[in-house]
Protein backbone atom coordinates (compact mmCIF):
# COMPACT_ATOMS: atom_id res chain seq x y z
CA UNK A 1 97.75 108.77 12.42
CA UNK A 2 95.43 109.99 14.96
CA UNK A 3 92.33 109.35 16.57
CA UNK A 4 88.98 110.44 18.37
CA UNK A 5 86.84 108.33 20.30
CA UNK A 6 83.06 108.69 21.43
CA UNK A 7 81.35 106.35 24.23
CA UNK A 8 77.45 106.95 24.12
CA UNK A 9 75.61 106.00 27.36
CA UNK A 10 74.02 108.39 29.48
CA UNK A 11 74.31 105.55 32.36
CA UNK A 12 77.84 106.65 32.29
CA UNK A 13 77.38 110.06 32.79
CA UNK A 14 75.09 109.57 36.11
CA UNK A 15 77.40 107.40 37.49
CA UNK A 16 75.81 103.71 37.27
CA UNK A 17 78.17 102.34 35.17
CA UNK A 18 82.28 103.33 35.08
CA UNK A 19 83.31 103.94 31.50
CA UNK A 20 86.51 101.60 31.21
CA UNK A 21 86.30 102.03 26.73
CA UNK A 22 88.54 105.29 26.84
CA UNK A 23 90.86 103.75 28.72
CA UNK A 24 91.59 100.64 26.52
CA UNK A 25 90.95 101.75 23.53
CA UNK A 26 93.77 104.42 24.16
CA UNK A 27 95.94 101.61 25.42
CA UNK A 28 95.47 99.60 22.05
CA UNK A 29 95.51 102.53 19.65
CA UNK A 30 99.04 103.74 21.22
CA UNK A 31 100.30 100.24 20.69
CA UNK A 32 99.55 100.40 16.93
CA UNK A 33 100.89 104.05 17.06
CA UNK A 34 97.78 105.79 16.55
CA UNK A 35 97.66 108.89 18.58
CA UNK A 36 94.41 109.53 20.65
CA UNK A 37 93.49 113.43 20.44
CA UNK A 38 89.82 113.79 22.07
CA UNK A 39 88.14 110.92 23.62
CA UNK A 40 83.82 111.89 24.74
CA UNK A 41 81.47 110.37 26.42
CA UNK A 42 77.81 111.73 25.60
CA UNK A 43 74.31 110.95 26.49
CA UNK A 44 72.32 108.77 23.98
CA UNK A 45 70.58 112.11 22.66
CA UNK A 46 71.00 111.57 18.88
CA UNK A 47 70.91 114.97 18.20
CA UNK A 48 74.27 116.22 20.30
CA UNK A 49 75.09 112.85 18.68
CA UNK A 50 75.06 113.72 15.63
CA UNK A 51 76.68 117.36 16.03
CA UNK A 52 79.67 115.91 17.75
CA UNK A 53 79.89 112.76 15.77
CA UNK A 54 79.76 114.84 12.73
CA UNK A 55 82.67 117.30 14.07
CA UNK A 56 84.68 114.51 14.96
CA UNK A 57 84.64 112.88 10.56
CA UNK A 58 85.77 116.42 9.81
CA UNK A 59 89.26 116.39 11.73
CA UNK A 60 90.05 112.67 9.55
CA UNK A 61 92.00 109.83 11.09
CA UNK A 62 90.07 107.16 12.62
CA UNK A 63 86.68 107.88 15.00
CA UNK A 64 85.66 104.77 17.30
CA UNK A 65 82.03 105.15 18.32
CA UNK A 66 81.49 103.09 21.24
CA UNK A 67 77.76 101.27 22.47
CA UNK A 68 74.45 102.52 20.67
CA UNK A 69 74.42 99.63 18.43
CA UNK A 70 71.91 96.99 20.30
CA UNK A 71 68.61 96.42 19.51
CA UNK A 72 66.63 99.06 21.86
CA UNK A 73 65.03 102.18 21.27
CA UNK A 74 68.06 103.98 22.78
CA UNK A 75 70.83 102.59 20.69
CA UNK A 76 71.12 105.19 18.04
CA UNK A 77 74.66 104.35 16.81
CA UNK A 78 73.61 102.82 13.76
CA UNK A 79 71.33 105.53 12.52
CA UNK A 80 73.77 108.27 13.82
CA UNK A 81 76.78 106.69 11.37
CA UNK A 82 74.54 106.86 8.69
CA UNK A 83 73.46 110.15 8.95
CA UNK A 84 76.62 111.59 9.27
CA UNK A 85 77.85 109.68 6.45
CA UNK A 86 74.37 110.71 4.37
CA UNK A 87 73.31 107.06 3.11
CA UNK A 88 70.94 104.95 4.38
CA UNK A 89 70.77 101.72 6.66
CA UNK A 90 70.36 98.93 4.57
CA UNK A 91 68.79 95.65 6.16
CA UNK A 92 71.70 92.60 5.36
CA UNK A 93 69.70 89.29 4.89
CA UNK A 94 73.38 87.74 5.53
CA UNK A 95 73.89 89.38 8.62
CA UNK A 96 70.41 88.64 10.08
CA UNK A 97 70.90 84.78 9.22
CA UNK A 98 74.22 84.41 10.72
CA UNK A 99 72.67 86.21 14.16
CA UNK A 100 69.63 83.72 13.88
CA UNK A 101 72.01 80.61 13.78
CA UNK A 102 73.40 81.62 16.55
CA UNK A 103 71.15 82.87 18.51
CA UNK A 104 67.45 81.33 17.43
CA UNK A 105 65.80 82.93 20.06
CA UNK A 106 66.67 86.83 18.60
CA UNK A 107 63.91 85.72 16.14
CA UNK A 108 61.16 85.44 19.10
CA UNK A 109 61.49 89.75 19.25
CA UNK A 110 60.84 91.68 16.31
CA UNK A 111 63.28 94.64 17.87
CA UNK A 112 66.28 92.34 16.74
CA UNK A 113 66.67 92.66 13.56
CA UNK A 114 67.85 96.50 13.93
CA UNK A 115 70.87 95.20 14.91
CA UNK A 116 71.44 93.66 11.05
CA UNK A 117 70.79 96.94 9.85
CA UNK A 118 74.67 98.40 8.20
CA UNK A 119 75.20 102.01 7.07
CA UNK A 120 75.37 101.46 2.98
CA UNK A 121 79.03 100.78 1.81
CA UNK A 122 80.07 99.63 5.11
CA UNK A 123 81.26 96.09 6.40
CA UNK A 124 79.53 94.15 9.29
CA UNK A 125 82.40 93.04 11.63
CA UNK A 126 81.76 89.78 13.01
CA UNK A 127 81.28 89.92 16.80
CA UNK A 128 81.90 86.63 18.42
CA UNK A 129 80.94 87.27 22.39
CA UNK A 130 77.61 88.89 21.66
CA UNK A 131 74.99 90.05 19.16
CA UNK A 132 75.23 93.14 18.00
CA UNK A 133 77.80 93.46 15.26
CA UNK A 134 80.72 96.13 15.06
CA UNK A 135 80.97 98.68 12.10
CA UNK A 136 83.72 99.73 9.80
CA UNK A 137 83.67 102.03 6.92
CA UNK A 138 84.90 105.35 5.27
CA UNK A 139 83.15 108.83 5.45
CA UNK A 140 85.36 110.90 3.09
CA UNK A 141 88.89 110.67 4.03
CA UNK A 142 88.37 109.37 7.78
CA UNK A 143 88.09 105.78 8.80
CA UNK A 144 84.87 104.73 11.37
CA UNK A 145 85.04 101.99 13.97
CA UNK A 146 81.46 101.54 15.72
CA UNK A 147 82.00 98.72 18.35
CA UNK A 148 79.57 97.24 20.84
CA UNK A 149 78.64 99.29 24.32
CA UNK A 150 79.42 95.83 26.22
CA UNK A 151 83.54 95.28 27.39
CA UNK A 152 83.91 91.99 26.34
CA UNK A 153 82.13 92.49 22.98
CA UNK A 154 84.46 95.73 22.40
CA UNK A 155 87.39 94.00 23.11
CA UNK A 156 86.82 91.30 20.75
CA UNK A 157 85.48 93.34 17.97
CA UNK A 158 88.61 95.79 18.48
CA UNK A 159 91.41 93.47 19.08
CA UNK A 160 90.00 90.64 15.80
CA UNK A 161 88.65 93.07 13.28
CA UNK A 162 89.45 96.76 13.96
CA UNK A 163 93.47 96.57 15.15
CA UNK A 164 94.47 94.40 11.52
CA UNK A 165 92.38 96.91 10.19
CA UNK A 166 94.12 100.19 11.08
CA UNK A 167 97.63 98.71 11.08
CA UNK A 168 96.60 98.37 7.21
CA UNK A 169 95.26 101.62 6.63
CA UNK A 170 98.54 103.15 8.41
CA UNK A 171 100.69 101.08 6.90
CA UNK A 172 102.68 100.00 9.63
CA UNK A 173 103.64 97.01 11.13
CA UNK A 174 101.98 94.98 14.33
CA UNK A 175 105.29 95.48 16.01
CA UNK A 176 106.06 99.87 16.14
CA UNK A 177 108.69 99.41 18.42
CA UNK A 178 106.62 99.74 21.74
CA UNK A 179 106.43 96.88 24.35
CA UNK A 180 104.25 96.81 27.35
CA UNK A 181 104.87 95.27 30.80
CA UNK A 182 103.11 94.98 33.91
CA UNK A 183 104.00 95.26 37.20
CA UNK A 184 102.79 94.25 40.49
CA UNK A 185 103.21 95.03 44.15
CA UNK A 186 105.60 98.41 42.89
CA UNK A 187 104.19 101.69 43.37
CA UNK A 188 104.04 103.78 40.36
CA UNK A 189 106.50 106.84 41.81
CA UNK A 190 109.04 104.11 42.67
CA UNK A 191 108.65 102.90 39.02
CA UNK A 192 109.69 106.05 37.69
CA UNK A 193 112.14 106.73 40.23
CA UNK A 194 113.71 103.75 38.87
CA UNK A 195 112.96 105.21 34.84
CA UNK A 196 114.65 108.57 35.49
CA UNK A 197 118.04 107.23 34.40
CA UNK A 198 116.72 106.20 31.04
CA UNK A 199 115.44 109.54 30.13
CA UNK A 200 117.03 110.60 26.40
CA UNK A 201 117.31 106.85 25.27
CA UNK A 202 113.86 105.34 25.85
CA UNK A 203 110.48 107.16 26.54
CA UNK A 204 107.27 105.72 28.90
CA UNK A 205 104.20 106.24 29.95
CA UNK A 206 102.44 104.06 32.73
CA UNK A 207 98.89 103.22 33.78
CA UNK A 208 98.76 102.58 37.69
CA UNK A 209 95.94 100.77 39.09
CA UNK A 210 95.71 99.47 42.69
CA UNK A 211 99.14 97.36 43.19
CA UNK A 212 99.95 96.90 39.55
CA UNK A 213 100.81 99.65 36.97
CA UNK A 214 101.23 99.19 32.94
CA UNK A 215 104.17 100.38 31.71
CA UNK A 216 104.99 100.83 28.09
CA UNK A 217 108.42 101.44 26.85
CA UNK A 218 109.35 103.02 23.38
CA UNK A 219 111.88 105.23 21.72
CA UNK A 220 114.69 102.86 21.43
CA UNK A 221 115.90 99.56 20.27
CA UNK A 222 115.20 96.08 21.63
CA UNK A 223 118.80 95.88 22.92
CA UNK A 224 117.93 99.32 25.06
CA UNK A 225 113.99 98.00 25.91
CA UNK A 226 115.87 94.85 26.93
CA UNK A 227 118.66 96.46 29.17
CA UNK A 228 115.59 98.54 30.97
CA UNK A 229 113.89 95.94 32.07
CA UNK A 230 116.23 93.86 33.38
CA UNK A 231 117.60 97.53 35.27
CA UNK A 232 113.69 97.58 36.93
CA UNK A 233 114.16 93.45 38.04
CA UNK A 234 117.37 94.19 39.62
CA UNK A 235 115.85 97.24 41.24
CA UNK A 236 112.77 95.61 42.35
CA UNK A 237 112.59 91.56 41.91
CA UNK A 238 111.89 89.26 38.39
CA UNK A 239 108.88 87.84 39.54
CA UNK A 240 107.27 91.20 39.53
CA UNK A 241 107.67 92.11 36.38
CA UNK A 242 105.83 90.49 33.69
CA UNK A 243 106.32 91.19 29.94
CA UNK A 244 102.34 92.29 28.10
CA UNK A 245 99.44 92.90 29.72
CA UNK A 246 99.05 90.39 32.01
CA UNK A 247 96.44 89.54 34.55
CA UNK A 248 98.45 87.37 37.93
CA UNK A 249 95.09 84.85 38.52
CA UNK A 250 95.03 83.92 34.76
CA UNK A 251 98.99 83.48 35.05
CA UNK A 252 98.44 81.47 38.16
CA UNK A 253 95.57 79.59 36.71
CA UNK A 254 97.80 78.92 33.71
CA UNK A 255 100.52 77.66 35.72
CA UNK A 256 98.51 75.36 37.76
CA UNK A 257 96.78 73.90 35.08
CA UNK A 258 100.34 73.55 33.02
CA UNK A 259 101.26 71.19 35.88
CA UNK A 260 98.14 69.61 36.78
CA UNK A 261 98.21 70.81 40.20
CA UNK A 262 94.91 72.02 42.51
CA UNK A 263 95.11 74.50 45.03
CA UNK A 264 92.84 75.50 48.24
CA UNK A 265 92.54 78.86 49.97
CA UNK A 266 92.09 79.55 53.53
CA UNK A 267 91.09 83.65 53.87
CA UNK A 268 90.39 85.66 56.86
CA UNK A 269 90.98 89.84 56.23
CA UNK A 270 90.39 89.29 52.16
CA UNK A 271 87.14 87.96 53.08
CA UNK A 272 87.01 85.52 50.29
CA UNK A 273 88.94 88.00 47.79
CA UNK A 274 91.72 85.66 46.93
CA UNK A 275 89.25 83.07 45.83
CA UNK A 276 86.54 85.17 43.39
CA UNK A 277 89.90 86.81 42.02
CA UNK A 278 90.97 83.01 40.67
CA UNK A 279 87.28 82.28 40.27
CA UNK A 280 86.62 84.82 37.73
CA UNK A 281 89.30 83.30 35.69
CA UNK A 282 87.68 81.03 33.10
CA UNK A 283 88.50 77.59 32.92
CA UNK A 284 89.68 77.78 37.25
CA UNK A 285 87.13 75.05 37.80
CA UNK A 286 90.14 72.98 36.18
CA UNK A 287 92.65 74.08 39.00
CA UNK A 288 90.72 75.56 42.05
CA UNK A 289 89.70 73.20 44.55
CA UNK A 290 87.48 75.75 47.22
CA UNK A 291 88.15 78.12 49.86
CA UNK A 292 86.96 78.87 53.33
CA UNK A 293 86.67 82.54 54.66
CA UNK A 294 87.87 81.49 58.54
CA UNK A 295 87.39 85.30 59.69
CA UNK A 296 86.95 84.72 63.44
CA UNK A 297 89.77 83.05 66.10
CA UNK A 298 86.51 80.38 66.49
CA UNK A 299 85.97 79.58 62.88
CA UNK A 300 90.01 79.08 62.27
CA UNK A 301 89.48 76.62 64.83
CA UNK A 302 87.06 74.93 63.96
CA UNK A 303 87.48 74.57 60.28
CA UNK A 304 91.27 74.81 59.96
CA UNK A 305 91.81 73.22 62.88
CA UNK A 306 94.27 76.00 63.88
CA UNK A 307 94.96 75.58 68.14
CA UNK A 308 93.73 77.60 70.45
CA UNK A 309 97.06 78.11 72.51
CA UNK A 310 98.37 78.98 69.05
CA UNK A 311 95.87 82.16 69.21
CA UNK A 312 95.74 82.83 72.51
CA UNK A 313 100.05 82.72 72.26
CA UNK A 314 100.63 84.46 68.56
CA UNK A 315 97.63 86.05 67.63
CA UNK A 316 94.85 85.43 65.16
CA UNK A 317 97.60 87.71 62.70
CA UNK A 318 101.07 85.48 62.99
CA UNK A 319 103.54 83.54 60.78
CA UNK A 320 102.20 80.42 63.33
CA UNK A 321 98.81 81.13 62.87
CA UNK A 322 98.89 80.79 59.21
CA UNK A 323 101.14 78.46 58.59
CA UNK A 324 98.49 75.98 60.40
CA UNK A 325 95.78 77.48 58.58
CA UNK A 326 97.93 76.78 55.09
CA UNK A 327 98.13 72.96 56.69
CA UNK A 328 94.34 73.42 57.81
CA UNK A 329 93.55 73.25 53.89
CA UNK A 330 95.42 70.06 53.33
CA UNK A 331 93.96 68.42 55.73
CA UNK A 332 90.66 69.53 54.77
CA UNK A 333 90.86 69.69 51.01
CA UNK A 334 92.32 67.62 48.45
CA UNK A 335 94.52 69.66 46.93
CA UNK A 336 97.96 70.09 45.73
CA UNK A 337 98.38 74.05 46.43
CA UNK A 338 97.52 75.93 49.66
CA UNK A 339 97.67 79.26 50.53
CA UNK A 340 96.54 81.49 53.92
CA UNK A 341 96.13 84.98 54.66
CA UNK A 342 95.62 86.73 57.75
CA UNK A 343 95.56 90.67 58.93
CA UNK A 344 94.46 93.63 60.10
CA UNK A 345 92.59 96.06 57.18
CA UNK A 346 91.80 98.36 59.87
CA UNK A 347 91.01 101.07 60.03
CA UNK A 348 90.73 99.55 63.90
CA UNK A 349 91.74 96.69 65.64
CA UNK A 350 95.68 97.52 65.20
CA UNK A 351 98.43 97.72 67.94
CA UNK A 352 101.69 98.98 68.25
CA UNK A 353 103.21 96.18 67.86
CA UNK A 354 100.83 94.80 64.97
CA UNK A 355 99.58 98.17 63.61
CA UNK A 356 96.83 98.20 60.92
CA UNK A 357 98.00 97.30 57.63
CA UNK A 358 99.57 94.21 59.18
CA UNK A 359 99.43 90.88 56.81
CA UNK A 360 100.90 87.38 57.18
CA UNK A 361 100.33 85.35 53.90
CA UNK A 362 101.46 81.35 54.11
CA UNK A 363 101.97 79.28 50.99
CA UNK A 364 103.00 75.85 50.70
CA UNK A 365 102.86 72.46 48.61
CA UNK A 366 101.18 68.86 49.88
CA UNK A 367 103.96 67.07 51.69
CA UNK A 368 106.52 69.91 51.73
CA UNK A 369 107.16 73.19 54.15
CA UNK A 370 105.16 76.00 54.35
CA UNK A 371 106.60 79.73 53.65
CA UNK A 372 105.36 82.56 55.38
CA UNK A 373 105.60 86.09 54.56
CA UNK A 374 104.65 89.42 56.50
CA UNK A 375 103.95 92.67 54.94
CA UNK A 376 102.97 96.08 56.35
CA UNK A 377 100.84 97.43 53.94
CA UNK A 378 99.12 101.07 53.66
CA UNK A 379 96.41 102.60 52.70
CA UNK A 380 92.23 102.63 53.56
CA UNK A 381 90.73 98.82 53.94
CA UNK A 382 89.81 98.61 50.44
CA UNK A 383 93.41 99.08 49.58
CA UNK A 384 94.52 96.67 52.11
CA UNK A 385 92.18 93.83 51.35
CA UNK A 386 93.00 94.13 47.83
CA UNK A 387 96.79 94.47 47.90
CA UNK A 388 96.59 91.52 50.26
CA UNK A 389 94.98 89.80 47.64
CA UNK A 390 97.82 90.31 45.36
CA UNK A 391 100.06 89.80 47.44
CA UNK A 392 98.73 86.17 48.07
CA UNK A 393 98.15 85.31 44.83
CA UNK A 394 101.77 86.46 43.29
CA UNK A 395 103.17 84.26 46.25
CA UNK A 396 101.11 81.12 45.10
CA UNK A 397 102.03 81.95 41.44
CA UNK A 398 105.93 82.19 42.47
CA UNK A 399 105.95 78.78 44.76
CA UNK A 400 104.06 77.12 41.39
CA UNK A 401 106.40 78.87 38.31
CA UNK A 402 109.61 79.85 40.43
CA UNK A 403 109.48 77.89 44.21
CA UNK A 404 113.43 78.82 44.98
CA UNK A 405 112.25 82.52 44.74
CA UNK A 406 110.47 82.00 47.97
CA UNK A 407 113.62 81.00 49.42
CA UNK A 408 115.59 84.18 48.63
CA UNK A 409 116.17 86.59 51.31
CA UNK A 410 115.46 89.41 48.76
CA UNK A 411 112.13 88.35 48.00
CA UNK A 412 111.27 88.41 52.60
CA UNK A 413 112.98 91.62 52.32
CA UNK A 414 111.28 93.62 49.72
CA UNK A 415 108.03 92.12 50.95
CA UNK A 416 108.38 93.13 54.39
CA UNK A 417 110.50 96.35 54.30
CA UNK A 418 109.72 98.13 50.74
CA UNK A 419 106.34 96.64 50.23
CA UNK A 420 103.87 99.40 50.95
């Protein structure tokens, strides 16, 4: 089976917004086995709408139409479905109700009730993060997914009513063989350095994204997937390679909260990175104590408590200087976790002996030693501060899931001579 996908939103095409729908929605569809073919992204003009909409129904196999289905006078998805399918939009009582229990206030603006308008013959898909509901019907011989413009609402609407959908229509299975993975902290050429040997029994494809790539094996049996994988943690390290799609802060929120534990940050070159990535994790108010952005020598001493000879001797960027910063946040916070970071993101302020791209990350638990790590990463400052970020918060996951990792001379090796 194959598909074609169109994105309306002409704040995508002048740049305001970044269009992230292509990209997962060709992720999921490849994981049910549905090949994507032509993927658009047009400007809410509902004439070029229709034209390419329209072309799109003729080729068959499933068409996702993506945003245009709110209740403004630029969401045109609605009427656009209908019109290529030639029937008309019906007004569904039912639909309107079960918006209106939700959400009383929709009835306070008229505009609302477009969005309980449905395309005769087709079904209403519940969407349970926002208003507007998705769309799913048949014009002639090809299937049509409208979703909601927002990424939450798409996912939602995809993943609980579309996905069950298609695997039924195509007749296969939720499992076709694939499995994804994600990585962290390898770079994507290494990754395939490391997949050339498996080339005839098992095929890939990979998604890179700054310090973390998706991978997604197929071709082959589980037995083959299996031996692959564990080829890649031999390679590289087990605790960076995680089996689905996974997100580190939610796994280290999850593990935290598994055990009950709290944890504290204490940040100088992420600038308070390490603690919005956890923060943006629902449900961290359960596990996440507070941080403290300590980004000059005076404001590690004074709210760390870190000593001035240990500066003026070791630097601001040292194994000493964070390991009393990690013991800064125990004294200072009640928590069960700490964690430090400390570098140099450049693109000045580095030294031959601590060029830029030089990070020290400490992590440790209340009442036991402190580990400390240094890496020499590369790249601009964005890139720094964010794989410093990682970098941190894979180190907090591992001393919370997998503490004797921290121990291994592996791990301090691949950190500080491979990690780049």
């Amino acid at each position: 089976m194959h598909a074609s996908i169109v994105v309306f939103g002409t704040e995508l095409l002048r740049g305001r917004v970044r269009d992230s729908h292509v990209q997962y929605l060709s992720r999921e569809l490849g994981l049910l086995g549905v090949e994507v073919r032509e993927a658009l992204v047009l400007p809410d003009d509902p004439a070029l709408g229709h034209e390419e909409l329209s072309r799109m129904i003729e080729r068959g196999g499933v068409v996702l139409v993506c945003g245009g289905l709110g209740p403004t006078s630029d969401d045109h998805g609605r009427e656009l479905l209908a019109s290529c399918a030639g029937v008309p939009l019906v007004f569904r009582e039912d639909v309107w109700q079960a918006l209106v229990e939700r959400y009383p206030h929709l009835r306070e603006v008229p505009s609302n009730r477009r969005q309980a308008y449905v395309p005769e013959g087709f079904e209403a898909l519940p969407n349970p993060a926002g208003t507007a509901p998705g769309l799913w019907g048949r014009v002639g011989e090809t299937w049509v997914a409208a979703l909601p413009g927002p990424p939450v609402e798409l996912a939602r609407v995809f993943e609980d009513e579309v996905a069950p959908r298609i695997r039924a229509i195509s007749g296969r299975a939720s499992d076709t063989g694939e499995r994804m993975y994600t990585t962290y902290l390898i770079p994507e050429s290494a990754l395939e350095d490391a997949l050339a040997p498996w080339e005839g029994r098992l095929t890939w494809a990979t998604q890179a994204q700054p310090g973390r790539v998706f991978l997604v094996l197929s071709g082959g049996d589980e037995e083959t997937i299996r031996a692959c994988v564990t080829s890649l943690e031999e390679r590289f390290l087990p605790v960076l390679v995680f089996e689905g799609e996974k997100d580190l802060f939610v796994l280290l929120k999850e593990a935290l909260a598994r055990r009950g534990l709290t944890v504290g940050f204490a940040e100088s070159c992420t600038g308070g990175r390490l603690s919005s990535s956890l923060t943006r994790v629902a449900g961290s108010s359960e596990i996440f104590w507070g941080g403290v952005v300590t980004y000059s020598n005076e404001a590690k001493e004074r709210f760390l408590g870190v000593r001035p000879e240990t500066l003026q001797t070791f630097g601001a960027v040292s194994r000493q200087t964070v390991e009393e910063m990690v013991r800064g946040v125990f004294d200072r916070m009640p928590v069960d976790v700490a964690a430090a970071v400390s570098g140099i993101a450049g693109p000045s302020g580095g030294s031959p002996e601590k060029p830029v791209g030089t990070v020290w990350v400490g992590v440790g638990r209340r009442g036991g030693r402190s580990r400390t790590f240094r890496a020499l990463l590369r790249g601009d400052r964005e890139r720094i501060q964010h794989k410093s970020t990682l970098l941190a918060g894979l180190l907090t996951y591992v001393l919370v899931q997998e503490e004797d990792w921290l121990d291994r001379k592996e791990l301090a090796d691949y950190i500080e001579n491979k990690l780049t």
